[in-house]
N, C-alpha and C. Protein backbone atom coordinates (compact mmCIF):
# COMPACT_ATOMS: atom_id res chain seq x y z
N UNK A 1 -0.25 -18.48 -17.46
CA UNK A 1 -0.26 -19.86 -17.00
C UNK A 1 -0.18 -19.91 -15.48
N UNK A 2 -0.58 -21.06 -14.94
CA UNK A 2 -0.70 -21.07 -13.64
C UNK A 2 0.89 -21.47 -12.83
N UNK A 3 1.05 -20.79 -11.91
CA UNK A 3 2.19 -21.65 -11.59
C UNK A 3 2.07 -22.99 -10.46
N UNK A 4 3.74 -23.39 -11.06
CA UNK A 4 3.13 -24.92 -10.56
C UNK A 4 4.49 -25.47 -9.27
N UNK A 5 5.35 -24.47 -9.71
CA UNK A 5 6.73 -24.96 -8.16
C UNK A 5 6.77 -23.68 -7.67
N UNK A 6 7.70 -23.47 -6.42
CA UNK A 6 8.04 -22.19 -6.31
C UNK A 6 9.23 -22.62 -5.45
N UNK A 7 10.67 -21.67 -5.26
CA UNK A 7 11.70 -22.18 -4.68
C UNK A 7 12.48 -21.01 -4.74
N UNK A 8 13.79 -20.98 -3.71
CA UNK A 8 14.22 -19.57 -3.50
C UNK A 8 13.81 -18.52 -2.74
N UNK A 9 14.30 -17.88 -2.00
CA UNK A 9 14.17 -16.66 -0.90
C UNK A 9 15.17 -15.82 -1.11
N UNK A 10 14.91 -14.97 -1.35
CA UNK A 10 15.91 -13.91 -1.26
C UNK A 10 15.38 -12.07 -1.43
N UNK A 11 15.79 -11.11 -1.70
CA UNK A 11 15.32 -9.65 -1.53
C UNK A 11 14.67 -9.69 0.00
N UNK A 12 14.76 -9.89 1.09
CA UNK A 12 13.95 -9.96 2.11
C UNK A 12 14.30 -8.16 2.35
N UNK A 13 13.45 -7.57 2.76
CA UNK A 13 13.51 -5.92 3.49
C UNK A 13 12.69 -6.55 4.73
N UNK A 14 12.42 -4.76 5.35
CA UNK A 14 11.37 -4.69 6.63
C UNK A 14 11.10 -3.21 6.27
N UNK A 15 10.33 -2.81 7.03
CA UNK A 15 9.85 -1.53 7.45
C UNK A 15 9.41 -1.32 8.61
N UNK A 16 9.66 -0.57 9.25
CA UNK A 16 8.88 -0.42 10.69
C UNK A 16 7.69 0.72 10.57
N UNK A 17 6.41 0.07 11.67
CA UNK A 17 5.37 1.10 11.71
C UNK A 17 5.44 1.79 12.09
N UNK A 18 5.02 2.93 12.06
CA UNK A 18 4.89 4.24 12.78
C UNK A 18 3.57 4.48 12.99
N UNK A 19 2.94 3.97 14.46
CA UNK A 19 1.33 4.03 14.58
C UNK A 19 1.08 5.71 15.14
N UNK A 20 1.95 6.61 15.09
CA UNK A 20 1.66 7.95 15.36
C UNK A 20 1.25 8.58 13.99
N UNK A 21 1.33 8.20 12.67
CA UNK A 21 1.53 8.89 11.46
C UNK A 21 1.06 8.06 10.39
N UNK A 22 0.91 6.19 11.19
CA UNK A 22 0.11 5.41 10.23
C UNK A 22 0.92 5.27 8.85
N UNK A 23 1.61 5.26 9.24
CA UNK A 23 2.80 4.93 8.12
C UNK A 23 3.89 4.41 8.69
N UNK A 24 4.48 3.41 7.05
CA UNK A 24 5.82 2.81 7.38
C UNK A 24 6.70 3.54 6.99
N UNK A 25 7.98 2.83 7.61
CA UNK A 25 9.27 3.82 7.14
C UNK A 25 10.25 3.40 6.00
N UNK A 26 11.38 3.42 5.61
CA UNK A 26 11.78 3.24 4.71
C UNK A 26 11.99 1.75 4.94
N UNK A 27 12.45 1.12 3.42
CA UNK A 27 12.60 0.02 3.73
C UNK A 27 14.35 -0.39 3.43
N UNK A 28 14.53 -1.15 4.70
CA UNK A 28 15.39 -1.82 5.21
C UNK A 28 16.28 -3.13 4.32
N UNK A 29 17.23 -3.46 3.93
CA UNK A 29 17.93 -4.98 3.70
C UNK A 29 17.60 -5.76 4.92
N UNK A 30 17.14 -7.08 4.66
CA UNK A 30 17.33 -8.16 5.73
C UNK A 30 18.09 -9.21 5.23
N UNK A 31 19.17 -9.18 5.14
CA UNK A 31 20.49 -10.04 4.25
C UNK A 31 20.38 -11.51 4.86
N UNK A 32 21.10 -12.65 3.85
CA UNK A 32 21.70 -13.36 4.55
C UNK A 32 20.11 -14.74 4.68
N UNK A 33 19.06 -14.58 4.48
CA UNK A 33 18.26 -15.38 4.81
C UNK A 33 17.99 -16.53 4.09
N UNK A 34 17.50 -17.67 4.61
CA UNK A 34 18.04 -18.89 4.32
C UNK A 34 16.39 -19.17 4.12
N UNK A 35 15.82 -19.60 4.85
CA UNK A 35 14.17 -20.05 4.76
C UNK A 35 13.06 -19.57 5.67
N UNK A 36 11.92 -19.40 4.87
CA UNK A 36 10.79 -18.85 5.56
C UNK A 36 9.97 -19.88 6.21
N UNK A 37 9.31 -20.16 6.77
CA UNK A 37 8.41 -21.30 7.07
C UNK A 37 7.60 -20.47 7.97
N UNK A 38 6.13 -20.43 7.42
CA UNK A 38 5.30 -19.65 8.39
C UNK A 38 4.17 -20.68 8.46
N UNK A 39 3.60 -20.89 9.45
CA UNK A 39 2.04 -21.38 9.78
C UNK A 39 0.80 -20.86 9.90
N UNK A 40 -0.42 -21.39 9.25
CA UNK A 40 -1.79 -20.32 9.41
C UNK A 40 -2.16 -20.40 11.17
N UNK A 41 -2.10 -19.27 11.53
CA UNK A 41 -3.04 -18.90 12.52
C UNK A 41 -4.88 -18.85 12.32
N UNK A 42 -5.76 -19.37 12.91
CA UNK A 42 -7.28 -19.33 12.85
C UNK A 42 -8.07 -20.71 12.85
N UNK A 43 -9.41 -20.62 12.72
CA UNK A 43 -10.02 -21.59 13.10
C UNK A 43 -10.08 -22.52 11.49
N UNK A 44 -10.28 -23.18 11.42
CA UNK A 44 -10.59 -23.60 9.83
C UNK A 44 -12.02 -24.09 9.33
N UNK A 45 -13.28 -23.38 10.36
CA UNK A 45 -14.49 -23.37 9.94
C UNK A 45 -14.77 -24.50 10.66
N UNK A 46 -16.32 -24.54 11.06
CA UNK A 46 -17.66 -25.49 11.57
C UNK A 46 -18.61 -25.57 10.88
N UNK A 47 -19.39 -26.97 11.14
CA UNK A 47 -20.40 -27.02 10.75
C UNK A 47 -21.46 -27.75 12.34
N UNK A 48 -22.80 -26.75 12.01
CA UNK A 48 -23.61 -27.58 12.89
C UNK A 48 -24.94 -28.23 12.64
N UNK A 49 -24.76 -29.53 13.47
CA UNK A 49 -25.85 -30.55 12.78
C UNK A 49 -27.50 -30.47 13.40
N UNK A 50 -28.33 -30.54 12.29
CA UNK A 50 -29.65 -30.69 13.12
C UNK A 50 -29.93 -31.42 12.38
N UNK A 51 -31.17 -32.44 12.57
CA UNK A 51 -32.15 -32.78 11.63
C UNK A 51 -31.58 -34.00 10.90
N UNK A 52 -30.16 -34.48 11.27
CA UNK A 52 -29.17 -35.53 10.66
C UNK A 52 -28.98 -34.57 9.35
N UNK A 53 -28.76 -33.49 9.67
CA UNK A 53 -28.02 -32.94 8.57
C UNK A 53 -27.38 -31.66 9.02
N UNK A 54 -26.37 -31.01 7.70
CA UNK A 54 -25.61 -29.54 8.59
C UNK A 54 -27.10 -28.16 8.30
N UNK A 55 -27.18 -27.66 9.47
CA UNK A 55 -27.96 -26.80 9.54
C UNK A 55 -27.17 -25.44 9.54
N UNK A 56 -26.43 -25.52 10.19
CA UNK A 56 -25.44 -24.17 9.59
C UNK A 56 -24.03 -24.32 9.24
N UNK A 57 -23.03 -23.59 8.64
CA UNK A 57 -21.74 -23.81 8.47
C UNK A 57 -21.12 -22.20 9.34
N UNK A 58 -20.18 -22.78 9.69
CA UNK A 58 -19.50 -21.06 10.48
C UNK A 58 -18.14 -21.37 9.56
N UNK A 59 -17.75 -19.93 8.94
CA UNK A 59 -16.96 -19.72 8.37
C UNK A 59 -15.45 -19.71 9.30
N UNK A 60 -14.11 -20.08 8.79
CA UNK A 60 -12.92 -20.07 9.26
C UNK A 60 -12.50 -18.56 9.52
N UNK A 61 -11.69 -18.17 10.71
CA UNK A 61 -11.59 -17.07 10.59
C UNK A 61 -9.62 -16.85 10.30
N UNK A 62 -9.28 -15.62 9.72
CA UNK A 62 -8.18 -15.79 9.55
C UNK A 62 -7.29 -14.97 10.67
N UNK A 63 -6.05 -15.79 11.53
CA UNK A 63 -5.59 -15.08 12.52
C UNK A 63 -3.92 -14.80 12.14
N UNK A 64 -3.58 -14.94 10.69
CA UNK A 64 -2.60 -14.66 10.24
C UNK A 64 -1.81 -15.45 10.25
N UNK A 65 -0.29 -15.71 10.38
CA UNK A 65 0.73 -16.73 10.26
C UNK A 65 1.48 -16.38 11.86
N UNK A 66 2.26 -17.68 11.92
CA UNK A 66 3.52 -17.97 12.83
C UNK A 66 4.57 -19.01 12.77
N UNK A 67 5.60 -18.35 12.74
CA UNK A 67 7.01 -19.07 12.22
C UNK A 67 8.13 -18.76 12.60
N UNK A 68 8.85 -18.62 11.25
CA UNK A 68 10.36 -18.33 12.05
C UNK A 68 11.00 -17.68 10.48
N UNK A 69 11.42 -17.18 10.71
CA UNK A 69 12.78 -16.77 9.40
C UNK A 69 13.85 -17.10 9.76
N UNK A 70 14.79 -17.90 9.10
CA UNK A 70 16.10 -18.76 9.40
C UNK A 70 16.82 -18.23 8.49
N UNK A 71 17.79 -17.39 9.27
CA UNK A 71 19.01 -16.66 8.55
C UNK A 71 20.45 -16.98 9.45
N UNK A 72 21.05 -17.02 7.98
CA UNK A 72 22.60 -16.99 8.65
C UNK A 72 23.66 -16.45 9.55
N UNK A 73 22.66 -14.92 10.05
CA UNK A 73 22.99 -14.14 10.73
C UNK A 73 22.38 -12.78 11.14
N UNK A 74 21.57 -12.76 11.83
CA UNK A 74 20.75 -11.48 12.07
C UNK A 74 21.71 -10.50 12.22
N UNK A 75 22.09 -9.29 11.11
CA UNK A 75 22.50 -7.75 11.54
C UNK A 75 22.32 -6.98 12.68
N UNK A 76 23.06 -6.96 13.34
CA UNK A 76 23.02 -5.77 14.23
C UNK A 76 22.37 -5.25 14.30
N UNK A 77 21.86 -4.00 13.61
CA UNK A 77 21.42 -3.03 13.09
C UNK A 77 19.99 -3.73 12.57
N UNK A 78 19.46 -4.94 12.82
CA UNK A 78 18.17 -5.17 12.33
C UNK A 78 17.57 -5.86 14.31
N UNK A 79 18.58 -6.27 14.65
CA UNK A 79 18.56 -6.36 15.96
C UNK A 79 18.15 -4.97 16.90
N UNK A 80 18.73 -4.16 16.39
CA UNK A 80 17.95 -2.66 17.30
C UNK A 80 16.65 -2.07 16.88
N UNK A 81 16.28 -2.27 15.26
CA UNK A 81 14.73 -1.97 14.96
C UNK A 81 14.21 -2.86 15.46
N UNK A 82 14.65 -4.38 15.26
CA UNK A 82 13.24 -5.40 15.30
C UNK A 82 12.73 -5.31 17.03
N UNK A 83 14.06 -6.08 17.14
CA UNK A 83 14.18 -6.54 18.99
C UNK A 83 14.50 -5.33 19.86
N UNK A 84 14.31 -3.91 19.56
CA UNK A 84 15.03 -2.83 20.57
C UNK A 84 16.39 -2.64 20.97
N UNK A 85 17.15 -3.96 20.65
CA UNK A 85 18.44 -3.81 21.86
C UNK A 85 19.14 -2.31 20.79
N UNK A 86 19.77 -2.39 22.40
CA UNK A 86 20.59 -0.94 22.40
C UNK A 86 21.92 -0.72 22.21
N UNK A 87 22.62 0.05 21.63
CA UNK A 87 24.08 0.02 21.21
C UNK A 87 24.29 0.94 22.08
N UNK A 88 24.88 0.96 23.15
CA UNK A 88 25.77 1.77 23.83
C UNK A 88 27.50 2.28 23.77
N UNK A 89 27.09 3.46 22.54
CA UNK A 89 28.14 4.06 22.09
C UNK A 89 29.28 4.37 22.85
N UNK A 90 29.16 4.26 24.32
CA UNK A 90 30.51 4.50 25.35
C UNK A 90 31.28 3.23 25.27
N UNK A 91 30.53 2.45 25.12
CA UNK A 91 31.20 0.79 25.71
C UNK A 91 31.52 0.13 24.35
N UNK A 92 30.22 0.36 23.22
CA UNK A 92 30.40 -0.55 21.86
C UNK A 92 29.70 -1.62 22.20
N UNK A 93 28.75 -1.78 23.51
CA UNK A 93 28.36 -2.97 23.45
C UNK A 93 27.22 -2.61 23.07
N UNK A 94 26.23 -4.14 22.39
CA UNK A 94 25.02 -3.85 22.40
C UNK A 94 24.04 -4.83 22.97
N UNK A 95 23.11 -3.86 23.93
CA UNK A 95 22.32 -4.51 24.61
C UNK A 95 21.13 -5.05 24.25
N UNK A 96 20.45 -6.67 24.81
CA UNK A 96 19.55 -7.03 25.15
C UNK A 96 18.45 -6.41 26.52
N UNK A 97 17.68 -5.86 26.03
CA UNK A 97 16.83 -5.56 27.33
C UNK A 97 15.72 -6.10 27.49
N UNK A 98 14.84 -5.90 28.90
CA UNK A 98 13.49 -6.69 28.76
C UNK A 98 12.14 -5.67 29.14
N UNK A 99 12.56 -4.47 29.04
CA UNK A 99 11.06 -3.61 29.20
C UNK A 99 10.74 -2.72 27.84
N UNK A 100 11.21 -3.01 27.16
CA UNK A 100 10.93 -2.27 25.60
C UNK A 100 9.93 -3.21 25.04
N UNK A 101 8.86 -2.97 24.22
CA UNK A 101 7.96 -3.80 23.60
C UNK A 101 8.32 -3.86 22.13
N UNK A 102 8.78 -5.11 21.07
CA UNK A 102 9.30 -4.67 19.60
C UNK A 102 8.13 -4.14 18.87
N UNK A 103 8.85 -3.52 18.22
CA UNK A 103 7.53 -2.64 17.07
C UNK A 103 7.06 -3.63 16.28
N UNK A 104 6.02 -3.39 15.38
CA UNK A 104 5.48 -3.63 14.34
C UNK A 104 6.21 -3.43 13.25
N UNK A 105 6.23 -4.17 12.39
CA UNK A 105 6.44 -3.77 10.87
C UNK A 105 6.15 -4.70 9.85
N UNK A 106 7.05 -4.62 8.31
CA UNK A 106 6.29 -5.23 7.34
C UNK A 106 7.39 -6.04 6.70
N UNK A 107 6.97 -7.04 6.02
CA UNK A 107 8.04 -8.20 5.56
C UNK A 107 7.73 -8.41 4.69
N UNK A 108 9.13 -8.21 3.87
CA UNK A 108 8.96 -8.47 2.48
C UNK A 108 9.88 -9.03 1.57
N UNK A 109 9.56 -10.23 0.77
CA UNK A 109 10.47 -10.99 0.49
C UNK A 109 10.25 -11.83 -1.09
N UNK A 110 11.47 -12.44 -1.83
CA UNK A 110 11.01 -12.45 -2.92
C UNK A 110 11.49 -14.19 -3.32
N UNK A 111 10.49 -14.89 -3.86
CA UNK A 111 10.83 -16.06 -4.11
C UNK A 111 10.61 -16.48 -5.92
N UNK A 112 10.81 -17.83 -6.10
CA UNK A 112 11.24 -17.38 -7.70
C UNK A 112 10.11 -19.15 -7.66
N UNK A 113 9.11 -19.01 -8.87
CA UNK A 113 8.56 -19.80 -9.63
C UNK A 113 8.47 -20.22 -10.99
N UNK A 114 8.18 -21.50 -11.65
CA UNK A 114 8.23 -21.61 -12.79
C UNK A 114 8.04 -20.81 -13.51
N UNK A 115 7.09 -19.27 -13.50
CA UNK A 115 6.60 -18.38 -13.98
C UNK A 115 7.37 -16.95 -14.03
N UNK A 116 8.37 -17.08 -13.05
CA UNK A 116 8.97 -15.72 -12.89
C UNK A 116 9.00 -15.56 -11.05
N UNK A 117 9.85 -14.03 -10.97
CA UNK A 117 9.69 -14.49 -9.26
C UNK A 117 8.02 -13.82 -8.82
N UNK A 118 8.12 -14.14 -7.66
CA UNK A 118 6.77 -13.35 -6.96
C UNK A 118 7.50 -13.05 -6.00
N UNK A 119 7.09 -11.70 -5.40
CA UNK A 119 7.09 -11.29 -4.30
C UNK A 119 5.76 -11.04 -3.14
N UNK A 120 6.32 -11.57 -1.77
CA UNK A 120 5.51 -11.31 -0.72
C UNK A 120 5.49 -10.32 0.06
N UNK A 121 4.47 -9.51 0.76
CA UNK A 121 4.45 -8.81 1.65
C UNK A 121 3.58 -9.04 2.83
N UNK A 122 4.16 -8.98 4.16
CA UNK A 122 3.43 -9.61 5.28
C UNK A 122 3.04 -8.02 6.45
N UNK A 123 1.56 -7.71 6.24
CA UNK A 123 1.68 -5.93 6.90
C UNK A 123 2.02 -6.30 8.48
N UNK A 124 1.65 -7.12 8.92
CA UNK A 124 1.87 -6.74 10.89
C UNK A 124 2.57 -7.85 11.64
N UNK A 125 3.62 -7.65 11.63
CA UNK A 125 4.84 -8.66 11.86
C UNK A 125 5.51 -7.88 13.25
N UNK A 126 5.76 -9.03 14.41
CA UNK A 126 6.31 -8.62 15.27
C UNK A 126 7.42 -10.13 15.50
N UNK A 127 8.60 -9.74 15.91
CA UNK A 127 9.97 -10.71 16.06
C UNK A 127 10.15 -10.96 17.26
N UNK A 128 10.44 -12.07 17.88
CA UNK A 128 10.70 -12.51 19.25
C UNK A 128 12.20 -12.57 19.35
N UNK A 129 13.12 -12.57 20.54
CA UNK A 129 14.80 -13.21 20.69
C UNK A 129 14.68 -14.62 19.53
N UNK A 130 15.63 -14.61 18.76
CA UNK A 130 16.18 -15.88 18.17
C UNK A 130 17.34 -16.80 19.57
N UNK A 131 16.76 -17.97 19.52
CA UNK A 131 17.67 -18.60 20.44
C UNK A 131 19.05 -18.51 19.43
N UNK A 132 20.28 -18.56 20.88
CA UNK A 132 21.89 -18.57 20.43
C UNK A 132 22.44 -20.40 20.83
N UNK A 133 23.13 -20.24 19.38
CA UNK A 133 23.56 -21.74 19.44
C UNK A 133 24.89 -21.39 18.77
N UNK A 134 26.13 -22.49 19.82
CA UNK A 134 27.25 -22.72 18.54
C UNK A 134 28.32 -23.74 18.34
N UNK A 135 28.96 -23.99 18.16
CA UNK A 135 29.41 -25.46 17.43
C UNK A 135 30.69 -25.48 17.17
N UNK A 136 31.46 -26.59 17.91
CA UNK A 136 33.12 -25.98 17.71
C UNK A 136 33.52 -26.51 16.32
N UNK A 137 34.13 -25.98 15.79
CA UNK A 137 35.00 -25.72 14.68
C UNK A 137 35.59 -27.22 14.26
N UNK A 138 35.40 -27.98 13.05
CA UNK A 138 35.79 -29.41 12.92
C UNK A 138 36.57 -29.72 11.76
N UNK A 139 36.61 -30.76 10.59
CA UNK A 139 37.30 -30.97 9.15
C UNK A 139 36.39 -30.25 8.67
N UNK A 140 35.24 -30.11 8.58
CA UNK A 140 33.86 -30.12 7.60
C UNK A 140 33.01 -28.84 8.35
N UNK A 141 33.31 -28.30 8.76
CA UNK A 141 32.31 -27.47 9.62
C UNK A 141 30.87 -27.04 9.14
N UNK A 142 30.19 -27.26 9.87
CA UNK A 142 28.75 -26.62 9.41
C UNK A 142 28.18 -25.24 9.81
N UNK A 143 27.95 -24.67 9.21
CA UNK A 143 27.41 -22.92 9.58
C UNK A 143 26.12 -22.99 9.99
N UNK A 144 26.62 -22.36 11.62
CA UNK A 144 25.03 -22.01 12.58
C UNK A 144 24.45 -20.98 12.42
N UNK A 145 22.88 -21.32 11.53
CA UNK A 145 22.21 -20.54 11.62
C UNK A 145 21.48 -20.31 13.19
N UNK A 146 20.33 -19.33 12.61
CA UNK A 146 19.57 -18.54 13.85
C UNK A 146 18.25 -18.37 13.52
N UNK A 147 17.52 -18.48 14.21
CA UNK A 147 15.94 -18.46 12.99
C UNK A 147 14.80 -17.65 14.27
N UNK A 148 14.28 -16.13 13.82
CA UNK A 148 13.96 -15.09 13.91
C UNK A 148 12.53 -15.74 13.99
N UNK A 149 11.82 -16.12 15.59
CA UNK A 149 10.24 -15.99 15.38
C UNK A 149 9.56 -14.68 14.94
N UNK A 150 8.23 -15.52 14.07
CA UNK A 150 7.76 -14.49 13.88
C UNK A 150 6.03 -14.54 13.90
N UNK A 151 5.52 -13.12 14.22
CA UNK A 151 3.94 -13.30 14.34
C UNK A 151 3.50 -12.20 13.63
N UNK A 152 2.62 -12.99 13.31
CA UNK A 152 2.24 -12.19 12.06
C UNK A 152 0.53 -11.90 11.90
N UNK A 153 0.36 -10.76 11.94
CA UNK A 153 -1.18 -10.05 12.11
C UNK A 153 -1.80 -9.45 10.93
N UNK A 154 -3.06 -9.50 11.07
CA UNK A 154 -3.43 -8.19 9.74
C UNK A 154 -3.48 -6.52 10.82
N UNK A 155 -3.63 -6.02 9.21
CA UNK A 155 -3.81 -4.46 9.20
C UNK A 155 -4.51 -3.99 8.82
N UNK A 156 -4.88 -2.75 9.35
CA UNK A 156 -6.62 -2.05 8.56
C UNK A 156 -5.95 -1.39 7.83
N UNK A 157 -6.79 -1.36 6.27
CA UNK A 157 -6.36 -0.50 5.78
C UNK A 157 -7.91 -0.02 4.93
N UNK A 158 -8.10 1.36 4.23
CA UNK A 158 -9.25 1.81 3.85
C UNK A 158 -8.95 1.05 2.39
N UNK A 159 -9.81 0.47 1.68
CA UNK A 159 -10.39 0.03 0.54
C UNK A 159 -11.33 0.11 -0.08
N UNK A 160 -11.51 1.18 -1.23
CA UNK A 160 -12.61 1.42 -1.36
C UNK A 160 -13.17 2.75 -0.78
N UNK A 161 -14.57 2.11 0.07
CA UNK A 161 -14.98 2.85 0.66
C UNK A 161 -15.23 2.41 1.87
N UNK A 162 -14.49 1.01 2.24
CA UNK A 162 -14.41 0.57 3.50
C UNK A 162 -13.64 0.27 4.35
N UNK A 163 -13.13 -0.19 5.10
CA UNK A 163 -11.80 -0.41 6.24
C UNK A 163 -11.85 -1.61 6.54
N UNK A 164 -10.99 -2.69 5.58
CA UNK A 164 -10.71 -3.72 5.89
C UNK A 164 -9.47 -3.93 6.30
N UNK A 165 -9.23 -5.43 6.68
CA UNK A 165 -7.93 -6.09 7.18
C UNK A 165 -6.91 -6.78 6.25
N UNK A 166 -6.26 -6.23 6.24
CA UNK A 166 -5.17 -6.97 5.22
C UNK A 166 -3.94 -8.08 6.17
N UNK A 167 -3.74 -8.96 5.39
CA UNK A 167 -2.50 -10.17 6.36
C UNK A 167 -1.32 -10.18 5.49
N UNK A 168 -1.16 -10.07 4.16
CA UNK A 168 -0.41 -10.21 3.40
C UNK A 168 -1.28 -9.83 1.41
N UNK A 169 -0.09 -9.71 0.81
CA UNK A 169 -0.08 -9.31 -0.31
C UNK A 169 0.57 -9.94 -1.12
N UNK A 170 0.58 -10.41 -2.82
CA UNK A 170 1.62 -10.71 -3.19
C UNK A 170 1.58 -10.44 -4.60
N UNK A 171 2.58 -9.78 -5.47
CA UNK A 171 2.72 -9.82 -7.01
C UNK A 171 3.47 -11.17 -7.68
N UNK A 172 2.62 -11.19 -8.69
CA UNK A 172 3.61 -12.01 -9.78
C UNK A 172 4.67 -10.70 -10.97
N UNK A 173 5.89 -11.25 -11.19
CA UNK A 173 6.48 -10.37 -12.16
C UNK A 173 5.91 -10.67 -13.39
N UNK A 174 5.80 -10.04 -14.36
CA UNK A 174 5.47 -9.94 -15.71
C UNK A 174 5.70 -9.51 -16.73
N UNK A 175 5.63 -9.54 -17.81
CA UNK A 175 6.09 -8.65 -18.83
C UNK A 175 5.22 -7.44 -18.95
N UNK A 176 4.42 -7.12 -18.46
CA UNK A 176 3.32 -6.08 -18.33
C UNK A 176 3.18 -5.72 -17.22
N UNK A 177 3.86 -5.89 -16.07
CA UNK A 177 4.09 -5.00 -14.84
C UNK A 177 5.39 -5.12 -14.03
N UNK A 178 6.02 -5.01 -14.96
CA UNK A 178 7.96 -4.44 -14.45
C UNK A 178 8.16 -3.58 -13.65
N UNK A 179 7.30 -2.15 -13.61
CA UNK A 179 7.42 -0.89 -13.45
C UNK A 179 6.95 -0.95 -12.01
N UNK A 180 5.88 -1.89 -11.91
CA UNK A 180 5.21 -2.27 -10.16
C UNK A 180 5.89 -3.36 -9.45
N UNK A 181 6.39 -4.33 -9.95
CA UNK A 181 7.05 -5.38 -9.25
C UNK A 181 8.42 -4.27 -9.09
N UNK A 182 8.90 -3.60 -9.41
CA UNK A 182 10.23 -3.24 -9.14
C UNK A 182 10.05 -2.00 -8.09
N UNK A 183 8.42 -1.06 -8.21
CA UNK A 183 8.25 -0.38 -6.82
C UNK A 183 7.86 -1.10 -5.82
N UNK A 184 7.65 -2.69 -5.66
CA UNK A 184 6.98 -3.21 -4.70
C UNK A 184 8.28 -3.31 -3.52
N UNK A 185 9.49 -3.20 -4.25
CA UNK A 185 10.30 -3.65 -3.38
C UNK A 185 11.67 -2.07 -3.07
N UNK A 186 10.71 -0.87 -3.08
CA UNK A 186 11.11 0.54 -3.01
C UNK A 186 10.42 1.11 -1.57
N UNK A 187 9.27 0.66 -1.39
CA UNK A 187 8.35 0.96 -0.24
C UNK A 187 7.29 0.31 -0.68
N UNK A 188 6.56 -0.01 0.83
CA UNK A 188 5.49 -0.77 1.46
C UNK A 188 4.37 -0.21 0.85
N UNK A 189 3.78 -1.16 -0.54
CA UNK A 189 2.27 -1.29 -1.06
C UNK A 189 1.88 -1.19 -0.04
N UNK A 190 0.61 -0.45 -0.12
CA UNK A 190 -0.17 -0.83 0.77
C UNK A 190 -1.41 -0.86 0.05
N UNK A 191 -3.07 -1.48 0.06
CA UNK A 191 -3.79 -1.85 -0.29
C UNK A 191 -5.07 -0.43 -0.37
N UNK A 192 -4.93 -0.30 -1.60
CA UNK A 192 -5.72 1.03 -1.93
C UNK A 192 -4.89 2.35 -2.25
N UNK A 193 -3.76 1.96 -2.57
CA UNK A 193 -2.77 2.75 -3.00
C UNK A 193 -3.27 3.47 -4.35
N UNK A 194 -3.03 4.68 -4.77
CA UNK A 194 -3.37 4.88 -5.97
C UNK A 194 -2.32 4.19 -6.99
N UNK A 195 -2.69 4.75 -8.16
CA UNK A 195 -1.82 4.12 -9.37
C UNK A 195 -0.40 4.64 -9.40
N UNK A 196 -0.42 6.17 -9.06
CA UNK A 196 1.47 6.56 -9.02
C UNK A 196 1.95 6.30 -7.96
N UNK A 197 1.02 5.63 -6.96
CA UNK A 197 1.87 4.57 -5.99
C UNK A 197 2.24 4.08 -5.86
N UNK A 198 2.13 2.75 -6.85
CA UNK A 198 2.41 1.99 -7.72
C UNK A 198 3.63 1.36 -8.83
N UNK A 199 3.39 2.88 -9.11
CA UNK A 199 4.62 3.04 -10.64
C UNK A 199 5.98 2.99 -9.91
N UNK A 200 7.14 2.82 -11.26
CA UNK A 200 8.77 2.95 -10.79
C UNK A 200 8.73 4.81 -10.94
């Protein structure tokens, strides 16, 4: 059946790229996350007129998503893969710097529909500083989140017998593929994977 709501975020990981070896690395917890909201990047197609009519159509091109991930608290420790900063083990502090460039990596996250959950995977994701906000303490207090820009690219990957671009991926769970929805979220599918790539 088709599905018809979808609601819930949660299982979020990462992986970081490794463009020396073309591979990702293990995958990561990204705890704590509250909502995704991403936007399409690209053109959304032309048409051009001759003759009082369309003489050609130009296809939309796709330039991926941009958003934010809004979590309750970015980890430390997801702060030094994503954004670089540095823990300086003499002091305990950890630094913000501004000549490191953040890596690449992959996002992956799991939301739940009338049908069962689905999970997403996003291949070329890079994170900007989350602005800092905070709020004095009241009867009722409200908890400040932080919300993680994000840009989001495709990836080549071989398919087939050709080298296309991938932007994202996504499974539905099933009663007939348990064994793959449960490796999807072990390490980073990637598109042209064989079948024991696949498997739990």
């Amino acid at each position: 059946m088709a599905r018809k709501v979808r609601f819930g975020l949660k299982n979020t990981k990462y992986a970081i790229w490794d463009s020396t070896t073309s591979t990702y690395g293990e995958l990561k917890n990204l705890p704590w996350a509250v909502a995704l909201s991403l936007s399409t990047e690209g053109g959304d197609g032309s048409d051009f007129y001759a003759d009082d009519g369309i003489c050609f159509s130009f296809a939309g091109t796709n330039g991926g998503y941009s958003g934010d991930l809004e979590m309750s608290n970015l980890p430390d420790v997801a702060r030094q893969d994503l954004l670089n900063e540095i823990l300086d083990e003499t002091t305990g502090v950890q630094f913000e710097t501004t000549d490191v460039e953040p890596p690449e990596f992959a996002l992956i996250t799991e939301m739940q529909t009338d049908e069962g959950p689905i999970a997403f995977v996003f291949y070329n994701c890079k994170a900007s500083r989350p602005e800092i906000s905070a709020n004095t303490k009241n009867d009722n207090p409200d908890v400040d989140t932080e919300s993680l820009p994000l840009r989001i690219a495709s990836r080549s990957f071989v398919y087939g017998n050709a080298t296309k671009r991938f932007v994202q991926g996504h499974i539905q769970k099933t009663s007939s593929n348990t064994a793959k929805y449960t490796a999807f979220f072990e390490a980073v599918v990637t598109p042209g994977a064989s079948e024991s790539g696949l498997s739990a």
